[in-house]
PDB file of N, CA and C in Angstrom:
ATOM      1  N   UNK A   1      -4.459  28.665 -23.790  1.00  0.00           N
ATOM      2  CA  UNK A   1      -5.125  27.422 -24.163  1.00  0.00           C
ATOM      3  C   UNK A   1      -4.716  26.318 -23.191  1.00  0.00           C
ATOM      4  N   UNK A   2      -6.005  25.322 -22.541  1.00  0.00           N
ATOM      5  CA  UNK A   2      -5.052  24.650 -21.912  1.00  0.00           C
ATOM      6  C   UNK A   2      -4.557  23.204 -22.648  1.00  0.00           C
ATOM      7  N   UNK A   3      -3.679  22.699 -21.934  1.00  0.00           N
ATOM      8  CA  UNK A   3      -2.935  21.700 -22.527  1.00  0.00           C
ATOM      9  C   UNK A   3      -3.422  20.465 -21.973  1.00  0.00           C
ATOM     10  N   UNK A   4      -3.861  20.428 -20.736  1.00  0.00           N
ATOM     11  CA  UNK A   4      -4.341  18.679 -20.544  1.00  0.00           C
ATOM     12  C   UNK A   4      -3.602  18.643 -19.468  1.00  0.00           C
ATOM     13  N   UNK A   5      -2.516  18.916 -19.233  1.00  0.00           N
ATOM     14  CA  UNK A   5      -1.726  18.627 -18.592  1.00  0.00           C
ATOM     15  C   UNK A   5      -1.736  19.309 -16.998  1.00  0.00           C
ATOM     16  N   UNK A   6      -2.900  20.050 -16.803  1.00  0.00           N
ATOM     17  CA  UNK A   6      -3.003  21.111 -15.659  1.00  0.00           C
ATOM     18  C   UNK A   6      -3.419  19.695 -14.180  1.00  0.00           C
ATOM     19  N   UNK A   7      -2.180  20.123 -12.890  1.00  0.00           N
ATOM     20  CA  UNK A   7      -2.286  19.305 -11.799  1.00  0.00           C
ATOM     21  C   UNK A   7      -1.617  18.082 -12.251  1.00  0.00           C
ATOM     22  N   UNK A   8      -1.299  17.935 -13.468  1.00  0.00           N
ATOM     23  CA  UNK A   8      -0.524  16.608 -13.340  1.00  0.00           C
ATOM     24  C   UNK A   8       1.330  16.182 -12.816  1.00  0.00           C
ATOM     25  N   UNK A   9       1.375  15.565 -12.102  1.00  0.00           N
ATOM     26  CA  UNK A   9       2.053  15.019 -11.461  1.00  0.00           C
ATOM     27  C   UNK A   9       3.014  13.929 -11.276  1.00  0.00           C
ATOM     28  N   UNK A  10       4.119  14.358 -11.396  1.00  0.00           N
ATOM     29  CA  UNK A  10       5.289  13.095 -11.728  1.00  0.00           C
ATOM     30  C   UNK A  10       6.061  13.170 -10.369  1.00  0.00           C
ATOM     31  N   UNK A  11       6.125  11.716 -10.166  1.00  0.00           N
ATOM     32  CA  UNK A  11       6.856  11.606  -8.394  1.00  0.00           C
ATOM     33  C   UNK A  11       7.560   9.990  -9.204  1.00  0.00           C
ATOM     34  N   UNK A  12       8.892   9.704  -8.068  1.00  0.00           N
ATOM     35  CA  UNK A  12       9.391   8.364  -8.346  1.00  0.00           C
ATOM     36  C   UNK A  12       9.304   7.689  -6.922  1.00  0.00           C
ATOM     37  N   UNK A  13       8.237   6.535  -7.695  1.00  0.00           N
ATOM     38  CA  UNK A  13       7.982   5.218  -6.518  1.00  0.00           C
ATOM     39  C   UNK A  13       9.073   4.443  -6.060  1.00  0.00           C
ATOM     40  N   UNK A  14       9.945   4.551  -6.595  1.00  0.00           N
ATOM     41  CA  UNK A  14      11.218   3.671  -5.798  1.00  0.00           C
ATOM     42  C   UNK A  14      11.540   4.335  -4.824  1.00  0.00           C
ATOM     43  N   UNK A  15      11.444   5.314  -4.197  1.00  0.00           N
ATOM     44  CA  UNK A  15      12.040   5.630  -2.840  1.00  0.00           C
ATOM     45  C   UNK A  15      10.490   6.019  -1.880  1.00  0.00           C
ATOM     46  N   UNK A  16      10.570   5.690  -0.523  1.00  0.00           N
ATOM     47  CA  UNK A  16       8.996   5.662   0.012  1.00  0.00           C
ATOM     48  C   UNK A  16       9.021   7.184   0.170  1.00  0.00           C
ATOM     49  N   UNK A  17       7.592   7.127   0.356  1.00  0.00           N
ATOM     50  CA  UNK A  17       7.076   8.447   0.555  1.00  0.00           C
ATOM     51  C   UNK A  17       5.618   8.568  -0.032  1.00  0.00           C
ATOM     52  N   UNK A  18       5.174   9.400   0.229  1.00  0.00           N
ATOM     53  CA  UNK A  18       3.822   9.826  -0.386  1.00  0.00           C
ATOM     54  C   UNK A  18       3.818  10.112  -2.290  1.00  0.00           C
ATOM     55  N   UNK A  19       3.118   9.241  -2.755  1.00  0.00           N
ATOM     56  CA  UNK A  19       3.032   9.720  -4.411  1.00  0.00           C
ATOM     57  C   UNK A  19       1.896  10.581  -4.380  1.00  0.00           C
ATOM     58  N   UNK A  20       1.004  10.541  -3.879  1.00  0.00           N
ATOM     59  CA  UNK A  20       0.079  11.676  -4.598  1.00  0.00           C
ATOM     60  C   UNK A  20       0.086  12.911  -4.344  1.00  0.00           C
ATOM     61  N   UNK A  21      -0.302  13.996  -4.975  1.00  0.00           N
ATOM     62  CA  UNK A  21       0.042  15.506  -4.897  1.00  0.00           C
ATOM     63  C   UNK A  21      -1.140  15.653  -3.614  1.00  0.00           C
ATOM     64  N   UNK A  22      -0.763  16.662  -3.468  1.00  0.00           N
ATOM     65  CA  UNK A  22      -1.678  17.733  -2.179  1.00  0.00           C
ATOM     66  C   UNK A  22      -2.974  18.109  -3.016  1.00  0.00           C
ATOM     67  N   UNK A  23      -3.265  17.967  -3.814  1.00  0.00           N
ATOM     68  CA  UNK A  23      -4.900  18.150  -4.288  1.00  0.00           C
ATOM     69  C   UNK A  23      -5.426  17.315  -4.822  1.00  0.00           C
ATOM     70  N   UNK A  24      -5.068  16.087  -4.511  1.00  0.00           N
ATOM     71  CA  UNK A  24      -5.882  15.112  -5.184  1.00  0.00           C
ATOM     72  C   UNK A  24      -6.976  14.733  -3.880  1.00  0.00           C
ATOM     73  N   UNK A  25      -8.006  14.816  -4.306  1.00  0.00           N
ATOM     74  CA  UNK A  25      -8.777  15.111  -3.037  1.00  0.00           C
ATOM     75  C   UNK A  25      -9.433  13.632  -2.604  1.00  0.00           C
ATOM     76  N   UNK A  26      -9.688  12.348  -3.388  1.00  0.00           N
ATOM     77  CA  UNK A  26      -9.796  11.196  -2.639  1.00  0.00           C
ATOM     78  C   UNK A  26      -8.814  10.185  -3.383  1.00  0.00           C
ATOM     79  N   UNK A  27      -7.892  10.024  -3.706  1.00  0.00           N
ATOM     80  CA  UNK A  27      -6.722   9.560  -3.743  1.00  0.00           C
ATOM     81  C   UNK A  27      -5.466   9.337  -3.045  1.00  0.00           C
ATOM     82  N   UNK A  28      -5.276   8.785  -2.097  1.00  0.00           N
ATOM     83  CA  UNK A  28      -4.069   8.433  -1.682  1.00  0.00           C
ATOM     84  C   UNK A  28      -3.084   7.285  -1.935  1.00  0.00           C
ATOM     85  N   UNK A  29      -1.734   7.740  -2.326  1.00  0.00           N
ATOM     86  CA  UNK A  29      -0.685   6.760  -2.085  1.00  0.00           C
ATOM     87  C   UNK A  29       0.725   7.028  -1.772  1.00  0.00           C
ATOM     88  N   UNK A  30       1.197   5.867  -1.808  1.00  0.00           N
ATOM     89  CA  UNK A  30       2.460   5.951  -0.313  1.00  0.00           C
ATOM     90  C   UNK A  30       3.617   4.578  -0.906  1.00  0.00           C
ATOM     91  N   UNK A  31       4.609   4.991  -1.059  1.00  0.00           N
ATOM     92  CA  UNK A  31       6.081   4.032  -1.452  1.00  0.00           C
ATOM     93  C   UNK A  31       6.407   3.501  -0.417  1.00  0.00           C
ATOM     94  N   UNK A  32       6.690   2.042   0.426  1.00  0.00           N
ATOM     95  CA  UNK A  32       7.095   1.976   1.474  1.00  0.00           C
ATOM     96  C   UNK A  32       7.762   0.647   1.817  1.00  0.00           C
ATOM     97  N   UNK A  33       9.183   1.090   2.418  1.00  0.00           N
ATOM     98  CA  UNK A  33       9.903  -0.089   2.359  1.00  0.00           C
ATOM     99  C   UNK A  33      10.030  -0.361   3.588  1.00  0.00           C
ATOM    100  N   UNK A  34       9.817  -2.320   4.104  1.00  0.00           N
ATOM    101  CA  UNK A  34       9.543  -2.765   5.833  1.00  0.00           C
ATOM    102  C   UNK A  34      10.999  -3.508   5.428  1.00  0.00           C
ATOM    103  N   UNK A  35      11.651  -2.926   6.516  1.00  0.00           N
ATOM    104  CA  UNK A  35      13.201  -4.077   7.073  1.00  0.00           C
ATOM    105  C   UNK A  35      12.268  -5.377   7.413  1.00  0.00           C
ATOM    106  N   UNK A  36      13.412  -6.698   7.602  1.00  0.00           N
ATOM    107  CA  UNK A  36      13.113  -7.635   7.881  1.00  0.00           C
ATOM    108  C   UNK A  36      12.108  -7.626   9.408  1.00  0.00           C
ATOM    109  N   UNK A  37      11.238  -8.202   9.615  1.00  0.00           N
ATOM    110  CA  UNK A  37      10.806  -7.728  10.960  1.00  0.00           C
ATOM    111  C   UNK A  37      10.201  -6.917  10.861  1.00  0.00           C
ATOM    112  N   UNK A  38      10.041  -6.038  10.241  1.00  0.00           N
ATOM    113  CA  UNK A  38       9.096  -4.647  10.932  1.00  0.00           C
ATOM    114  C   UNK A  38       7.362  -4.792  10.092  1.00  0.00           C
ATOM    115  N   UNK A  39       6.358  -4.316  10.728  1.00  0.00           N
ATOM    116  CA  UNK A  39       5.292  -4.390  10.973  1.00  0.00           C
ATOM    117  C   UNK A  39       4.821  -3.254  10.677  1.00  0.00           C
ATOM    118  N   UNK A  40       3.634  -2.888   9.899  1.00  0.00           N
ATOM    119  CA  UNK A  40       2.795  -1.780  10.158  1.00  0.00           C
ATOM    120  C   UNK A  40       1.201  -2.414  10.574  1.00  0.00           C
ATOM    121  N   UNK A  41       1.461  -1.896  11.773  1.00  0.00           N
ATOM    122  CA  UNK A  41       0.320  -2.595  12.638  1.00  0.00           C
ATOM    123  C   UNK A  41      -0.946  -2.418  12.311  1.00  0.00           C
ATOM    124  N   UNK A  42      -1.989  -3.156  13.123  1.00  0.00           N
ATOM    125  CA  UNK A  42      -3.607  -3.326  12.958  1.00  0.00           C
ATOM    126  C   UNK A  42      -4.291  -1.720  12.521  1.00  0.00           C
ATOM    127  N   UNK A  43      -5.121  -1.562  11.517  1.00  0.00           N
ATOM    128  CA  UNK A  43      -5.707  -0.796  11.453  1.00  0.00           C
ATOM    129  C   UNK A  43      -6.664  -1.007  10.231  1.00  0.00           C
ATOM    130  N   UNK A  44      -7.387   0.322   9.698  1.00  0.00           N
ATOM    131  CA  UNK A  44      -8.450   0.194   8.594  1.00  0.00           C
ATOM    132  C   UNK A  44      -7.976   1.448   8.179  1.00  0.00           C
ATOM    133  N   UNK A  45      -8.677   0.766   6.531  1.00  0.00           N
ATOM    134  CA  UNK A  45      -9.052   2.744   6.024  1.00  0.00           C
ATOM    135  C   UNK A  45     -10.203   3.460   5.862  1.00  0.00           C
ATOM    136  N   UNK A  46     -11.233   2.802   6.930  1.00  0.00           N
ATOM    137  CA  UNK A  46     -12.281   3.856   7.525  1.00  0.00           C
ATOM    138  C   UNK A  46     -12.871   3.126   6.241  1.00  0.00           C
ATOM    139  N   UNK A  47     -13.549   4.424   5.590  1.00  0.00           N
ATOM    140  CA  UNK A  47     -14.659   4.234   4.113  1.00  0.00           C
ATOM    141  C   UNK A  47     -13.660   4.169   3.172  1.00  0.00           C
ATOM    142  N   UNK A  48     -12.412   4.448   2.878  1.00  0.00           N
ATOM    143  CA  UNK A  48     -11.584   3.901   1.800  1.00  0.00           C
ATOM    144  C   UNK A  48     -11.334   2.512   1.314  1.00  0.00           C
ATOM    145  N   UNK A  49     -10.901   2.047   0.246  1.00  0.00           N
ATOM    146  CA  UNK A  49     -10.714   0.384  -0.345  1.00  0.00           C
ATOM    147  C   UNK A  49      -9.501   1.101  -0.583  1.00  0.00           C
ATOM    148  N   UNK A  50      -8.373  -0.470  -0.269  1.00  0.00           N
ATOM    149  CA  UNK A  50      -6.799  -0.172  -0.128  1.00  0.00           C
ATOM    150  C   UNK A  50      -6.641  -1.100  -1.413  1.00  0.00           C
ATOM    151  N   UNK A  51      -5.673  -0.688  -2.354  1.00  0.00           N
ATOM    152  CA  UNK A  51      -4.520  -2.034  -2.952  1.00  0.00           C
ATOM    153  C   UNK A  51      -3.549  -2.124  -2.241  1.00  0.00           C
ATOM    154  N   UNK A  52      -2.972  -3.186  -2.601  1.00  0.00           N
ATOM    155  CA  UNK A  52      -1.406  -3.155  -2.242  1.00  0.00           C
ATOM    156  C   UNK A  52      -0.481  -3.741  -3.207  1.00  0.00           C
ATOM    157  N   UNK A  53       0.581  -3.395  -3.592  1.00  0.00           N
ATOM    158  CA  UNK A  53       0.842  -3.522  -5.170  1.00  0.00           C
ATOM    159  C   UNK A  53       2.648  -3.924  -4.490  1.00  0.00           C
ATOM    160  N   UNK A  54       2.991  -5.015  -4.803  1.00  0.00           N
ATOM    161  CA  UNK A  54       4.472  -6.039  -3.944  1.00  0.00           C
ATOM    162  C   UNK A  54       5.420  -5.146  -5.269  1.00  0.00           C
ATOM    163  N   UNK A  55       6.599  -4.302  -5.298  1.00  0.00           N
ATOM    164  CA  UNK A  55       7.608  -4.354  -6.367  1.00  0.00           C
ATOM    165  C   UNK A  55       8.625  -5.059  -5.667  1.00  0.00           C
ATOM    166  N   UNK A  56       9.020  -5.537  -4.182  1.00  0.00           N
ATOM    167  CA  UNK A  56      10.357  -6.078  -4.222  1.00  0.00           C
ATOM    168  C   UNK A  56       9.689  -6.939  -3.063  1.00  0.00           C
ATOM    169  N   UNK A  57      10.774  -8.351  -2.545  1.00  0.00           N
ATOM    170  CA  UNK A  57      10.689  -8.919  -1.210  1.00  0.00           C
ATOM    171  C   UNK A  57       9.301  -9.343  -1.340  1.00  0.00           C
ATOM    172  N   UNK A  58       8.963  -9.858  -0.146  1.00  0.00           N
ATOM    173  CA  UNK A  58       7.629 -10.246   0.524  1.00  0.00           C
ATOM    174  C   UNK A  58       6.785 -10.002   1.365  1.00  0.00           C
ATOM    175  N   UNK A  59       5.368  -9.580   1.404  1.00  0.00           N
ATOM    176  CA  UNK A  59       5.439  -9.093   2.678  1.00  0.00           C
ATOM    177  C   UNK A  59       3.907 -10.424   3.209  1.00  0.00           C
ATOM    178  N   UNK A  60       3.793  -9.979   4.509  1.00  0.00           N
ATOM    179  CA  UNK A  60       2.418 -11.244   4.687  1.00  0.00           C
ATOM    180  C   UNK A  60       1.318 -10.377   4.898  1.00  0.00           C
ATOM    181  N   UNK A  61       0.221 -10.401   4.830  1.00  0.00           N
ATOM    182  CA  UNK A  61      -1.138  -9.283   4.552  1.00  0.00           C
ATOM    183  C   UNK A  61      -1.941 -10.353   5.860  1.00  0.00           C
ATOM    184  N   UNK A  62      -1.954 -10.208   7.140  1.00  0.00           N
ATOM    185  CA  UNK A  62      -2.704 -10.247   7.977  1.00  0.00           C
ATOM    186  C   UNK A  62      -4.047  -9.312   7.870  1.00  0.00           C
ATOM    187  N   UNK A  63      -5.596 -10.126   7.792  1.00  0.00           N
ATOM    188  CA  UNK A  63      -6.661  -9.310   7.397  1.00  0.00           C
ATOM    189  C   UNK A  63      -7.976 -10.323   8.643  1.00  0.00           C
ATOM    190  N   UNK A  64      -8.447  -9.320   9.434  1.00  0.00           N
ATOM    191  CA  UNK A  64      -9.289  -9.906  10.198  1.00  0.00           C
ATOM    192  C   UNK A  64     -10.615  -8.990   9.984  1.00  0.00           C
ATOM    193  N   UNK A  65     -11.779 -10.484   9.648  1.00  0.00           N
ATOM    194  CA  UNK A  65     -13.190  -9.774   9.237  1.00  0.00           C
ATOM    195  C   UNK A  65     -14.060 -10.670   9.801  1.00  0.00           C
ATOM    196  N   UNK A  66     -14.293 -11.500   9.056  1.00  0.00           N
ATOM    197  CA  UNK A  66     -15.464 -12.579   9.749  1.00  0.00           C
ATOM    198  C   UNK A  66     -14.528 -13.727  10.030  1.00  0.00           C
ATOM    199  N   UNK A  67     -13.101 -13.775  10.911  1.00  0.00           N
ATOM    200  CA  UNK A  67     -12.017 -14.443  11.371  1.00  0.00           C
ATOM    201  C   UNK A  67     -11.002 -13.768  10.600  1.00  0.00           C
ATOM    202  N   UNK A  68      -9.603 -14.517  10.864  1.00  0.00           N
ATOM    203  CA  UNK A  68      -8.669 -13.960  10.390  1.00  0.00           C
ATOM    204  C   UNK A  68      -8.148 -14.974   9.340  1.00  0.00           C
ATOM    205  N   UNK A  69      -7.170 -14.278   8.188  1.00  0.00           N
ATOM    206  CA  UNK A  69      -6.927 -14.534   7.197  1.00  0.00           C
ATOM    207  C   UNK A  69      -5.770 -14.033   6.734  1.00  0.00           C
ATOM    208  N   UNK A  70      -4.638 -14.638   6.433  1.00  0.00           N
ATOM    209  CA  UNK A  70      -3.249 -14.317   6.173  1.00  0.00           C
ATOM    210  C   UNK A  70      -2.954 -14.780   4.848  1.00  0.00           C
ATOM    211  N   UNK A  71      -1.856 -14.048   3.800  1.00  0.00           N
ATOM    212  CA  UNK A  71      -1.784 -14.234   2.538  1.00  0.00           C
ATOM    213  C   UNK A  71      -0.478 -13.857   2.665  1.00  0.00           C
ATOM    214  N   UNK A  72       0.452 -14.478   1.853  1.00  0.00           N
ATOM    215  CA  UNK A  72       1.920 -13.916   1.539  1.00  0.00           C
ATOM    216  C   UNK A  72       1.884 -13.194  -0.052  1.00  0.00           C
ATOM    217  N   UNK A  73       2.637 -12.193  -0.032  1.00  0.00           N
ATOM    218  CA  UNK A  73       2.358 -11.537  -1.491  1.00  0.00           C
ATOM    219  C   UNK A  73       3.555 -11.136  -1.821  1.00  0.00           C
ATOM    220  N   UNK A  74       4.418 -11.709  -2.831  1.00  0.00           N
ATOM    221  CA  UNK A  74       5.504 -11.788  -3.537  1.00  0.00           C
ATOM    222  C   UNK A  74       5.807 -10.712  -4.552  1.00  0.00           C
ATOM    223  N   UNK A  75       6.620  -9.939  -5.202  1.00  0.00           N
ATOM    224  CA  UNK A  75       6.860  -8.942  -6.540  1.00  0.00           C
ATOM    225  C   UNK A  75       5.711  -9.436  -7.303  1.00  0.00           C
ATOM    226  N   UNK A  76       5.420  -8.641  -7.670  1.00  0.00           N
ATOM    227  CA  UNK A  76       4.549  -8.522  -8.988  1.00  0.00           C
ATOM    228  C   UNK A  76       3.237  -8.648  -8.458  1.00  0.00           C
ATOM    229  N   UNK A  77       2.919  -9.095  -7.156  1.00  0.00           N
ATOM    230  CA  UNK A  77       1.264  -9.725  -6.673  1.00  0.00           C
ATOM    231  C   UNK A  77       0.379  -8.550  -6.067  1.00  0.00           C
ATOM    232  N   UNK A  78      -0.633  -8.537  -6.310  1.00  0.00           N
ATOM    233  CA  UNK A  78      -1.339  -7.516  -5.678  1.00  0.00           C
ATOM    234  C   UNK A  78      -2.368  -8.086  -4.463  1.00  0.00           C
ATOM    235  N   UNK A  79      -3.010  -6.981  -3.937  1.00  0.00           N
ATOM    236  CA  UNK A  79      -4.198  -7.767  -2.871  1.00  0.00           C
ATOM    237  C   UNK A  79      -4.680  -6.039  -2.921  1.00  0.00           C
ATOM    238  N   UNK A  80      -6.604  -6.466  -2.648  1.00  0.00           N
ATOM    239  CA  UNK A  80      -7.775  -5.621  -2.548  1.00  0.00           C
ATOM    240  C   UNK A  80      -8.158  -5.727  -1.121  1.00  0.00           C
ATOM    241  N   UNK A  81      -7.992  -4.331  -0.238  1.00  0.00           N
ATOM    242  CA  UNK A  81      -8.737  -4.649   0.732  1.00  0.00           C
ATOM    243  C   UNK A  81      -9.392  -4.215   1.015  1.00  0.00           C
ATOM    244  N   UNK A  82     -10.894  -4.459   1.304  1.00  0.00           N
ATOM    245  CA  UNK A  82     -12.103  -3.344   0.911  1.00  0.00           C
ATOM    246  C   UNK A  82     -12.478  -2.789   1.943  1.00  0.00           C
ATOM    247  N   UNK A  83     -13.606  -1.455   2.318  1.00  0.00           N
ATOM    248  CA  UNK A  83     -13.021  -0.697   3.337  1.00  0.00           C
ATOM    249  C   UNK A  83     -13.667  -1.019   4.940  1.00  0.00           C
ATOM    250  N   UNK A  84     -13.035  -0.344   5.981  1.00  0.00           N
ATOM    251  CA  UNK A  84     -13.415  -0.914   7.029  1.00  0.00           C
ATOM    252  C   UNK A  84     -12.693  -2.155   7.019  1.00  0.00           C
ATOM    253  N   UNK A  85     -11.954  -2.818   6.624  1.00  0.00           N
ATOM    254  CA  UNK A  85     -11.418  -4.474   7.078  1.00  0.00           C
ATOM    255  C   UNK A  85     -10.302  -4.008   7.387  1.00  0.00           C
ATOM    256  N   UNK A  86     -10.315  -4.967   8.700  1.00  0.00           N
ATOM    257  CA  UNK A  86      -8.627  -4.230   9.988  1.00  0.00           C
ATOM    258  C   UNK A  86      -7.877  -5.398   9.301  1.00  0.00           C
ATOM    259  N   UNK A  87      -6.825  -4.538   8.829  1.00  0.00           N
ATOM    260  CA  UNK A  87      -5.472  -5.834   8.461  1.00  0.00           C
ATOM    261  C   UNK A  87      -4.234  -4.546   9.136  1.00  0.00           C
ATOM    262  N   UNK A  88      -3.391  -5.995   8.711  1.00  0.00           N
ATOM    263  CA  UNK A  88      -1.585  -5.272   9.051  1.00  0.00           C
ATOM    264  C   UNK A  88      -0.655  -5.983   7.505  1.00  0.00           C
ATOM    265  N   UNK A  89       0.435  -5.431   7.951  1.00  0.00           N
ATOM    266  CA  UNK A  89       1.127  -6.054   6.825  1.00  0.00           C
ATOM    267  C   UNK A  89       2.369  -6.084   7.363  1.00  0.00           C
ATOM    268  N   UNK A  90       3.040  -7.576   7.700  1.00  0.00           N
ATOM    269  CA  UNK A  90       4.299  -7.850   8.168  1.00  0.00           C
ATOM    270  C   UNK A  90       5.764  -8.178   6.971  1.00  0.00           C
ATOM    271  N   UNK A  91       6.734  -7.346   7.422  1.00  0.00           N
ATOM    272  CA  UNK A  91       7.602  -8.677   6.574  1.00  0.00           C
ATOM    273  C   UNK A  91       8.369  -9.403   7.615  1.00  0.00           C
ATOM    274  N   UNK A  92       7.847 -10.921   7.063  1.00  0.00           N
ATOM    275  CA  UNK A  92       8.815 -11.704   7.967  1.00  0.00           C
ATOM    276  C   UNK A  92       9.697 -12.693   6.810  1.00  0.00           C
ATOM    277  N   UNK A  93      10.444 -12.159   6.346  1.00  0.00           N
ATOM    278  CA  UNK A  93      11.261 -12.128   5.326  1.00  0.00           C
ATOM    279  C   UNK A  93      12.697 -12.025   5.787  1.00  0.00           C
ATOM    280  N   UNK A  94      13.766 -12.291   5.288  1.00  0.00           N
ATOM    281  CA  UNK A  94      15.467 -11.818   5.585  1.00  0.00           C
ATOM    282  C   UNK A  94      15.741 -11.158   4.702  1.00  0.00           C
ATOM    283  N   UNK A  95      14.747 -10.308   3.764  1.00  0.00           N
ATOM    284  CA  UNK A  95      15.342  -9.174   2.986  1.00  0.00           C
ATOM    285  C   UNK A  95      14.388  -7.933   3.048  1.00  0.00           C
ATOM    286  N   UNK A  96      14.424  -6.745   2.778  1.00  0.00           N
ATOM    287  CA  UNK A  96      13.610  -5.490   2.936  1.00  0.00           C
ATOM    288  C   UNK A  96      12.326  -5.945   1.458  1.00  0.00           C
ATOM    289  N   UNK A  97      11.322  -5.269   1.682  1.00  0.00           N
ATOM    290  CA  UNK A  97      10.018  -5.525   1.330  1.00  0.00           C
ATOM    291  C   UNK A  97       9.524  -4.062   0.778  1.00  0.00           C
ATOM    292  N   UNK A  98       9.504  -4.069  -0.892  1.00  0.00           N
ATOM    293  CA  UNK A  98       9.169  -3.072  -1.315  1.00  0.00           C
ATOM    294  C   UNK A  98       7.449  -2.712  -1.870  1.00  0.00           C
ATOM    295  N   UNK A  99       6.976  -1.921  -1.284  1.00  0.00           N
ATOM    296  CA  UNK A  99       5.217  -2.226  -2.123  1.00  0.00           C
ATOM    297  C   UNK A  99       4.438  -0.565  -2.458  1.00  0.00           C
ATOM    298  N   UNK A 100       3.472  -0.431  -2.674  1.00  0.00           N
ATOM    299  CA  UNK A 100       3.533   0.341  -2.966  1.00  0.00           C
ATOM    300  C   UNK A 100       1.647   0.866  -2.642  1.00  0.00           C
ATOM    301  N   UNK A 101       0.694   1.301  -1.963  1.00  0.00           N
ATOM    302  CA  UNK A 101      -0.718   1.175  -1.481  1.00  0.00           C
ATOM    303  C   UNK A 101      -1.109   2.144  -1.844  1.00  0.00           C
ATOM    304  N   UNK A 102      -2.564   2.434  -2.334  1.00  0.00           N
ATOM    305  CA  UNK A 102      -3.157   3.419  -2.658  1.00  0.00           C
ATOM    306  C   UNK A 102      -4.812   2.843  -2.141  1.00  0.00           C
ATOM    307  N   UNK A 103      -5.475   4.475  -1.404  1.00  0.00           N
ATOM    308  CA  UNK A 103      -6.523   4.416  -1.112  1.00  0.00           C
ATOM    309  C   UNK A 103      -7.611   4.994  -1.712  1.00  0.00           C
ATOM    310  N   UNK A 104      -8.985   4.797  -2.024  1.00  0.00           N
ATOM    311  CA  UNK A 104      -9.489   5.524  -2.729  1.00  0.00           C
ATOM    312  C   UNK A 104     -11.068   5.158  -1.874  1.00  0.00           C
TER     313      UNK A 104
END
């Protein structure tokens, strides 16, 4: 009999890395902590829409579409970035920057 429970999946977001299992077939997400300074540079997610979900630090959400547009996003704050739009995400912060993105 089944139980409900078939493919389901328990991972812990406090340490980075990939959360979603290997068969989730348009779902992606990813734990990821930026030292002070560090950058994950210009890019898109093609036909995917990104969140980005802040649990620690700060990070700044550089997003260029019809000009550019910068947002700081603090614990608890989220941001939508819908697909095809080239952003980066800096921390220029003096403490490490915890968040947490999923694509769909």
């Amino acid at each position: 009999a089944a139980t409900g429970f078939e493919g389901l999946v328990q991972v812990v977001a406090t340490r980075p890395g990939t959360l979603m299992p290997p068969h989730a077939a348009h779902f992606k997400g990813r734990s990821m902590r930026l030292k002070p300074g560090q950058v994950v540079d210009w890019h898109t997610t093609g036909t995917r829409e990104e969140v980005l979900v802040i649990l620690g630090g700060a990070i700044r959400l550089d997003v260029q579409s019809t000009g550019r547009r910068t947002m700081t996003l603090s614990a608890g704050r989220c941001a939508f970035v819908p697909r095809g739009v080239r952003h980066r995400v800096v921390n220029r912060s003096s403490r490490s920057a915890h968040y947490l993105y999923f694509t769909a």
